[in-house]
N, C-alpha and C. Protein backbone atom coordinates (compact mmCIF):
# COMPACT_ATOMS: atom_id res chain seq x y z
N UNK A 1 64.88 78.69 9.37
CA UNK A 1 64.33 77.46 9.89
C UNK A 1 64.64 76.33 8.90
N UNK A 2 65.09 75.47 9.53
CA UNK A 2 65.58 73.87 8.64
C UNK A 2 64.14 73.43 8.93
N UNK A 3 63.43 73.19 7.79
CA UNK A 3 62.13 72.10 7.85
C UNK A 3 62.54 71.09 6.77
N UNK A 4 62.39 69.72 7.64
CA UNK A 4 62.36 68.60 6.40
C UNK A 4 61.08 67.69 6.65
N UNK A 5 60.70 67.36 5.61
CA UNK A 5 59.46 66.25 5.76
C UNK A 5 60.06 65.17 5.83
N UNK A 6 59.17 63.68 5.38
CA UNK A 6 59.27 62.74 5.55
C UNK A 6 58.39 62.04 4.82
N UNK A 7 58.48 60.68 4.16
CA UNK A 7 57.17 59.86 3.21
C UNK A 7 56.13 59.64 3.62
N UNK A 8 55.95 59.47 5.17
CA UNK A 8 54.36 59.60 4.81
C UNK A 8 53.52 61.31 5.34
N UNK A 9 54.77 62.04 5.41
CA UNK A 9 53.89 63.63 5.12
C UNK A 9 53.23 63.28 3.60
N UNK A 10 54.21 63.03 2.83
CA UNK A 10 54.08 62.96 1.36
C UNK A 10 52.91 62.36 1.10
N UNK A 11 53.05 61.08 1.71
CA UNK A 11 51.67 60.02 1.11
C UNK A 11 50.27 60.62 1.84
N UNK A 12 50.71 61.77 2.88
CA UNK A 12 49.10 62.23 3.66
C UNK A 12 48.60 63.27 2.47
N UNK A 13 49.99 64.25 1.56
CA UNK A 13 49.07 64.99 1.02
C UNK A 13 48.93 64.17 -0.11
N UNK A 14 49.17 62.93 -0.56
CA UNK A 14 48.92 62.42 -1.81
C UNK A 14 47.34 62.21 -1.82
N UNK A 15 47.54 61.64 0.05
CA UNK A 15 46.03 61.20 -0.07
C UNK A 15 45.07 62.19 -0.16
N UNK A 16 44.69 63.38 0.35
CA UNK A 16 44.56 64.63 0.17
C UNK A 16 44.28 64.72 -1.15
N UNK A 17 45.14 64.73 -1.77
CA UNK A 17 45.20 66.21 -3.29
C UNK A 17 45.51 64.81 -4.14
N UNK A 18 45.29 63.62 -4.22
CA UNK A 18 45.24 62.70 -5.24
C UNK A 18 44.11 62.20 -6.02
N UNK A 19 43.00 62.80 -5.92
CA UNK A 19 42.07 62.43 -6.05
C UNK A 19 41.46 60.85 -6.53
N UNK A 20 41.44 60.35 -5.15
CA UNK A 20 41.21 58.90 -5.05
C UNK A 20 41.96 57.92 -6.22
N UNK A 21 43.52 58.25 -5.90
CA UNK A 21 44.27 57.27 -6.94
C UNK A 21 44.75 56.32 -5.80
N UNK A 22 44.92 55.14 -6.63
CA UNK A 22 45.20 54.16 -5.49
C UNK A 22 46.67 54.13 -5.02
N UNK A 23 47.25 52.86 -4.11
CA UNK A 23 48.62 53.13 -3.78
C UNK A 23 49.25 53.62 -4.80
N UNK A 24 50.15 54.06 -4.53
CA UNK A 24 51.45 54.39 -5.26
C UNK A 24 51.79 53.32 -5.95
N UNK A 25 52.37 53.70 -7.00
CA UNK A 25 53.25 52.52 -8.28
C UNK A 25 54.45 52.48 -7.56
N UNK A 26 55.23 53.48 -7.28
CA UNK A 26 56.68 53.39 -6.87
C UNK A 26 56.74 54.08 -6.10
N UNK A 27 56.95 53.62 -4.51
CA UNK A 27 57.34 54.23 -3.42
C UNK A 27 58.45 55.04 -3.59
N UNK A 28 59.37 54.27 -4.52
CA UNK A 28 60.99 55.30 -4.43
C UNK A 28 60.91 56.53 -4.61
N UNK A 29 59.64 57.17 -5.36
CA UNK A 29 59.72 58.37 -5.79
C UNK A 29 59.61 59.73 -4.84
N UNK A 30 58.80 58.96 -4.11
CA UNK A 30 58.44 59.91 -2.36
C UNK A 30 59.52 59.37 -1.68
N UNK A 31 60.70 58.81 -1.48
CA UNK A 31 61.44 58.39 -0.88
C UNK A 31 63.04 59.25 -1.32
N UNK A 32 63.21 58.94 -2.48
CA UNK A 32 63.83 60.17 -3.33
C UNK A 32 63.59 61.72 -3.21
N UNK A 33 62.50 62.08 -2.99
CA UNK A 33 62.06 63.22 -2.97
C UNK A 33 62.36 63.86 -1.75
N UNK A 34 62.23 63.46 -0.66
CA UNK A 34 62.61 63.41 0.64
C UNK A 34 63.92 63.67 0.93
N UNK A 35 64.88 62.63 0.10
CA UNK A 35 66.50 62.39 0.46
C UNK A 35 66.55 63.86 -0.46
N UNK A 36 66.37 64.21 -1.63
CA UNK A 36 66.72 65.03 -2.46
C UNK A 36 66.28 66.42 -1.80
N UNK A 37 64.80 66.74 -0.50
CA UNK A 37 65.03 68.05 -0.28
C UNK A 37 66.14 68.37 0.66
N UNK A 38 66.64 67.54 1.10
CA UNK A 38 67.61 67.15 2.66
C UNK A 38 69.15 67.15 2.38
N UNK A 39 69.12 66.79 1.10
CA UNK A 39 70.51 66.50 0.49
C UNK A 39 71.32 67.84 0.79
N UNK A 40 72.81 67.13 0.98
CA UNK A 40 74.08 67.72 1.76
C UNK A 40 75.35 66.88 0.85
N UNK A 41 76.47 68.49 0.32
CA UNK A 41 77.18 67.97 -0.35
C UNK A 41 78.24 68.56 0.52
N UNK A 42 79.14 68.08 1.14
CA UNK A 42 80.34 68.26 2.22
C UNK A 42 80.00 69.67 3.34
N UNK A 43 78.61 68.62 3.76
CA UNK A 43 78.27 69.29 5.04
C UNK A 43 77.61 70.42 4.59
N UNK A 44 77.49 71.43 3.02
CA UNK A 44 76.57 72.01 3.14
C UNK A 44 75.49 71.71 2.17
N UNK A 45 73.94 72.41 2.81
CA UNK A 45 72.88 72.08 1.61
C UNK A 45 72.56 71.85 0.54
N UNK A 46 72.53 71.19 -0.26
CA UNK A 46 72.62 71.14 -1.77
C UNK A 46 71.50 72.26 -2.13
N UNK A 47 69.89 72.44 -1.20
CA UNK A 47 68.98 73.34 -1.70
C UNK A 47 68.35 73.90 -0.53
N UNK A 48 69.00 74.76 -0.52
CA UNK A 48 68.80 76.53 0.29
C UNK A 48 68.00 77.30 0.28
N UNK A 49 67.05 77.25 1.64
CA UNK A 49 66.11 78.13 1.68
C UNK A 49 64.45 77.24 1.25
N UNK A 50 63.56 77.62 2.10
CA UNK A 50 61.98 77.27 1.39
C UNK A 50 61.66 76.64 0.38
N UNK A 51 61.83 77.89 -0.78
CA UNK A 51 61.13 77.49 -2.04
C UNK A 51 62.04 76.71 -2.61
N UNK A 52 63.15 76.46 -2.54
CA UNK A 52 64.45 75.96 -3.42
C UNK A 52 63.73 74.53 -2.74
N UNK A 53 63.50 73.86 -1.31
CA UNK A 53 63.94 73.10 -0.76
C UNK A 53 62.19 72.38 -1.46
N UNK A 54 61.50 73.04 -1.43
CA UNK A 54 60.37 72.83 -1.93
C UNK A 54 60.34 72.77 -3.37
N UNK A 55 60.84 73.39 -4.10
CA UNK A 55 60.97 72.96 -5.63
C UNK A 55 61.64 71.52 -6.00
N UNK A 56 62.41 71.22 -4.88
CA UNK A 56 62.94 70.18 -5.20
C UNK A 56 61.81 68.93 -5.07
N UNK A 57 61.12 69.17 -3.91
CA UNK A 57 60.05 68.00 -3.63
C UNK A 57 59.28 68.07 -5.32
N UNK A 58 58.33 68.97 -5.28
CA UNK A 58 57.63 69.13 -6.42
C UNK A 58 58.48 68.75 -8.05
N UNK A 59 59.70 69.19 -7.75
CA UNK A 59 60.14 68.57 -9.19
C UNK A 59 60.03 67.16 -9.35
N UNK A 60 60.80 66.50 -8.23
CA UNK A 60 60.81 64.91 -7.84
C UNK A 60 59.49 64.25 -8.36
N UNK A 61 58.50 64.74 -7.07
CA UNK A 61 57.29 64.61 -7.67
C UNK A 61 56.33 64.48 -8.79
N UNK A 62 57.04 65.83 -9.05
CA UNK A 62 55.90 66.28 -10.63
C UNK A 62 56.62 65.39 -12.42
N UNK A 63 57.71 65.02 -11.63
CA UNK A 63 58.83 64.89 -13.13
C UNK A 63 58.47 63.30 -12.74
N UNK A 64 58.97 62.78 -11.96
CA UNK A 64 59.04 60.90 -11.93
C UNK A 64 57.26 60.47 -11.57
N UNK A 65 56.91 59.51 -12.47
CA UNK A 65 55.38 58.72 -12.40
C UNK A 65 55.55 57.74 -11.37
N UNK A 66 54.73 58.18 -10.62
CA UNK A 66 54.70 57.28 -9.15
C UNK A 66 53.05 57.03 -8.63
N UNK A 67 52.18 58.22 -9.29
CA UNK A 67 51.02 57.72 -8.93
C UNK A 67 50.24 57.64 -10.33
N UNK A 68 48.72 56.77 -10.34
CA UNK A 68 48.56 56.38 -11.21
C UNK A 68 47.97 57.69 -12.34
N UNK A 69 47.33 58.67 -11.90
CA UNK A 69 47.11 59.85 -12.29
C UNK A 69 46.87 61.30 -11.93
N UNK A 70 47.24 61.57 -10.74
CA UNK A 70 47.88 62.26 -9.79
C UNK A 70 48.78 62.85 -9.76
N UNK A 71 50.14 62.93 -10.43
CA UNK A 71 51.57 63.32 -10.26
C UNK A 71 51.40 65.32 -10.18
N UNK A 72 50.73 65.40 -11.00
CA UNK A 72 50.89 67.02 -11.28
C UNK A 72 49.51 67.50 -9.69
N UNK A 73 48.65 67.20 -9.38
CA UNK A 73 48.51 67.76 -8.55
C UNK A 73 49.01 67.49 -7.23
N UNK A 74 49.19 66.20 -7.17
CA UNK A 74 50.00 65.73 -5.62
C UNK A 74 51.14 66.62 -5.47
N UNK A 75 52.31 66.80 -6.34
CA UNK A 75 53.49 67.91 -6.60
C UNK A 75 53.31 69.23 -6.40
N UNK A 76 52.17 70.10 -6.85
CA UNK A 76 51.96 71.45 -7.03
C UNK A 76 51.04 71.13 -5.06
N UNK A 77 50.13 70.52 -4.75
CA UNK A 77 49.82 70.37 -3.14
C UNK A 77 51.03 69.83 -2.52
N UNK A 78 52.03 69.17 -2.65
CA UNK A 78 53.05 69.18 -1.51
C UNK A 78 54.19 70.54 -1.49
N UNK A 79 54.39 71.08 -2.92
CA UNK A 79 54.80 72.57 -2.81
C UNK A 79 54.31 73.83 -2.00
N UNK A 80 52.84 73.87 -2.09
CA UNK A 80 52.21 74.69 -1.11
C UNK A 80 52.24 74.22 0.13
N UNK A 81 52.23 73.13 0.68
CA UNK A 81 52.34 72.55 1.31
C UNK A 81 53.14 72.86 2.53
N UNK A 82 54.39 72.43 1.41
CA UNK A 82 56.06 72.54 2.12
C UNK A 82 56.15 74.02 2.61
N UNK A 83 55.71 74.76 1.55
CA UNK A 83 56.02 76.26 1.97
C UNK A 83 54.55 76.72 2.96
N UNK A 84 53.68 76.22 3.36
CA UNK A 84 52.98 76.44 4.45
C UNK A 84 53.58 76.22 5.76
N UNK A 85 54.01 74.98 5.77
CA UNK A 85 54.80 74.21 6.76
C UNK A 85 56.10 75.26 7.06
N UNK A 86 56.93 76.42 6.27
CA UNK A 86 58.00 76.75 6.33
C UNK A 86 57.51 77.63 6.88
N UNK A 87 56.22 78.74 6.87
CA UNK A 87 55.38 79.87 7.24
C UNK A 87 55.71 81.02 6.28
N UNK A 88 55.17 80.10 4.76
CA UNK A 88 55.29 80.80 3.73
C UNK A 88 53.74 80.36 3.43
N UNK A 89 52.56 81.34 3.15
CA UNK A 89 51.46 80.49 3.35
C UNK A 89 51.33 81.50 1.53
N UNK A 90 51.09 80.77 0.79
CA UNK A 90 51.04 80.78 -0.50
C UNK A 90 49.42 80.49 -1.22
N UNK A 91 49.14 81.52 -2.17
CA UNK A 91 47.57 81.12 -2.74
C UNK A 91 47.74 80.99 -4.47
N UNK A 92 47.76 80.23 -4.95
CA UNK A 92 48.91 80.00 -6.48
C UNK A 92 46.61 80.09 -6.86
N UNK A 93 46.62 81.12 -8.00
CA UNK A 93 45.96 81.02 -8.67
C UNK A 93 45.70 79.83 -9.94
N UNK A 94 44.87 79.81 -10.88
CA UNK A 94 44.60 78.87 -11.50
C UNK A 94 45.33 78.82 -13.08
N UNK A 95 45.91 80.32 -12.79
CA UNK A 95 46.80 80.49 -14.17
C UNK A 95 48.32 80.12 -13.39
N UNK A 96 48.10 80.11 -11.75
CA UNK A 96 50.02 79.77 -11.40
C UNK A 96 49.92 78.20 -11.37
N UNK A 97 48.94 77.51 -11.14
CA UNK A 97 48.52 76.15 -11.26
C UNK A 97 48.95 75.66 -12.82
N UNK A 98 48.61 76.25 -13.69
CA UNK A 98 48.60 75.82 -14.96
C UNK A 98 50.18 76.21 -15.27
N UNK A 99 50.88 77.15 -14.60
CA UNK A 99 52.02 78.02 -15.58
C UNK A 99 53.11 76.29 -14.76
N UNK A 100 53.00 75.99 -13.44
CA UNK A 100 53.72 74.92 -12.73
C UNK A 100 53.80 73.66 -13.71
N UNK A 101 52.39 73.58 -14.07
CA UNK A 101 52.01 72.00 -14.93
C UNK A 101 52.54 72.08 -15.95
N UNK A 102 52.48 72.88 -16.52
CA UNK A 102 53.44 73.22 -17.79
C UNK A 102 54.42 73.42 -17.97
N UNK A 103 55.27 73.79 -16.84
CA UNK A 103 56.69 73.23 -16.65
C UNK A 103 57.15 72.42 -15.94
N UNK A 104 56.09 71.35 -15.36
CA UNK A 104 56.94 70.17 -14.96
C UNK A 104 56.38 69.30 -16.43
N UNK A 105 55.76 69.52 -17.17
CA UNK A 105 55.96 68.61 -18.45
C UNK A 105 56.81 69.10 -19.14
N UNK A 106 57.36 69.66 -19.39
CA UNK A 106 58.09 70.57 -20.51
C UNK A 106 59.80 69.04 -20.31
N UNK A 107 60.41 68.71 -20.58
CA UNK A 107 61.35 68.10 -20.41
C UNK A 107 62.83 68.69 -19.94
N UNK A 108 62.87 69.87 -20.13
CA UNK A 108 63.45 71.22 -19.78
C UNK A 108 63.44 71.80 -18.45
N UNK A 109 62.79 71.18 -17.59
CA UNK A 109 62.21 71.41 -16.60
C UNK A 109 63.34 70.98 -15.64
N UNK A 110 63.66 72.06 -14.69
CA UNK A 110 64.60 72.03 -13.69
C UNK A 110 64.27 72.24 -12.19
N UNK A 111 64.67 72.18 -10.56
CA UNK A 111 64.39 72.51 -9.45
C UNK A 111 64.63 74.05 -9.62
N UNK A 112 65.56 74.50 -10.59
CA UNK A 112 65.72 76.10 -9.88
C UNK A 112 64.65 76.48 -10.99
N UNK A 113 64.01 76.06 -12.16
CA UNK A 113 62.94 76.82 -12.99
C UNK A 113 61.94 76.51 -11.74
N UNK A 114 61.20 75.73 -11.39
CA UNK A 114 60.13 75.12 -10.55
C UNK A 114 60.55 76.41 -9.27
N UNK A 115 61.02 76.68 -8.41
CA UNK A 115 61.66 77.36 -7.54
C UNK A 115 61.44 79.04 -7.88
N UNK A 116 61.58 79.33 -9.29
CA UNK A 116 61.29 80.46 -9.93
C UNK A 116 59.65 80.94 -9.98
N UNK A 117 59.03 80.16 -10.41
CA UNK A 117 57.75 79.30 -10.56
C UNK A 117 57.02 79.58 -8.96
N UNK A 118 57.66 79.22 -8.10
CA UNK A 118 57.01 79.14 -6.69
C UNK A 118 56.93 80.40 -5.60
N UNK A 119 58.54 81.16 -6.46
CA UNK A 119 58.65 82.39 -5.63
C UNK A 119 57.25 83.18 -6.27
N UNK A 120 57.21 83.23 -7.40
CA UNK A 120 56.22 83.95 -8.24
C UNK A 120 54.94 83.84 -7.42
N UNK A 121 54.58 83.06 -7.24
CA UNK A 121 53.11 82.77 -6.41
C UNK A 121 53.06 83.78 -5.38
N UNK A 122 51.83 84.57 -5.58
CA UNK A 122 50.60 85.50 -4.59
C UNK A 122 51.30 84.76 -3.33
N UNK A 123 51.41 85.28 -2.53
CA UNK A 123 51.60 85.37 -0.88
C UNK A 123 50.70 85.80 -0.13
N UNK A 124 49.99 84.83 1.09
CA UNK A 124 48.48 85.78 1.63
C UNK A 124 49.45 85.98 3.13
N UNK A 125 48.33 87.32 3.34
CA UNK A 125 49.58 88.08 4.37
C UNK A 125 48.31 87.81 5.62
């Protein structure tokens, strides 16, 4: 299944899982994030499959400051998210919560580490 979102999926779970931060600083970042899970390099996918396509949102997310203090949970809720939406329904404990946050700060931090990161997460059946 090809699932792609769109910015204001993004801005519904910001509003959601942002805990009352106000607009966005920089729209581009949910706008980027979007083009980047969708992205196509001579007709084929740049990121293949669910979690890949979803690591990419969450990296976007979690790596560029767009909301005012929000970034790490809005990112780790549009990842579960994305992969709910794919009918990957995911339950990331509070140590897979923490192991995510800690590698989207790390500077080292990549879509296929984040992607690694996401497959790992408990699966509820």
């Amino acid at each position: 299944m090809e699932l792609h979102i769109d910015v204001p999926w993004i801005l519904q779970v910001a509003e959601a899982a942002g805990a009352d931060d106000p607009a966005p600083d920089d729209y581009g970042v949910p706008v980027s994030a979007v083009a980047r899970h969708k992205a196509e390099l001579f007709e084929e996918a740049v990121y293949e499959g669910p979690y890949v396509k979803a690591a990419a949102l969450v990296h976007t997310l979690g790596r560029c400051r767009w909301l005012e203090r929000s970034n790490l949970a809005v990112a780790a809720a549009t990842g579960v998210m994305y992969l709910e939406a794919a009918g990957i329904a995911v339950k990331p404990t509070r140590d897979d919560a923490i192991a995510l946050k800690d590698l989207l700060l790390d500077p080292a931090c990549t879509a296929a580490k984040v992607s690694a990161v996401l497959r790992s997460w408990p699966t509820v059946s």
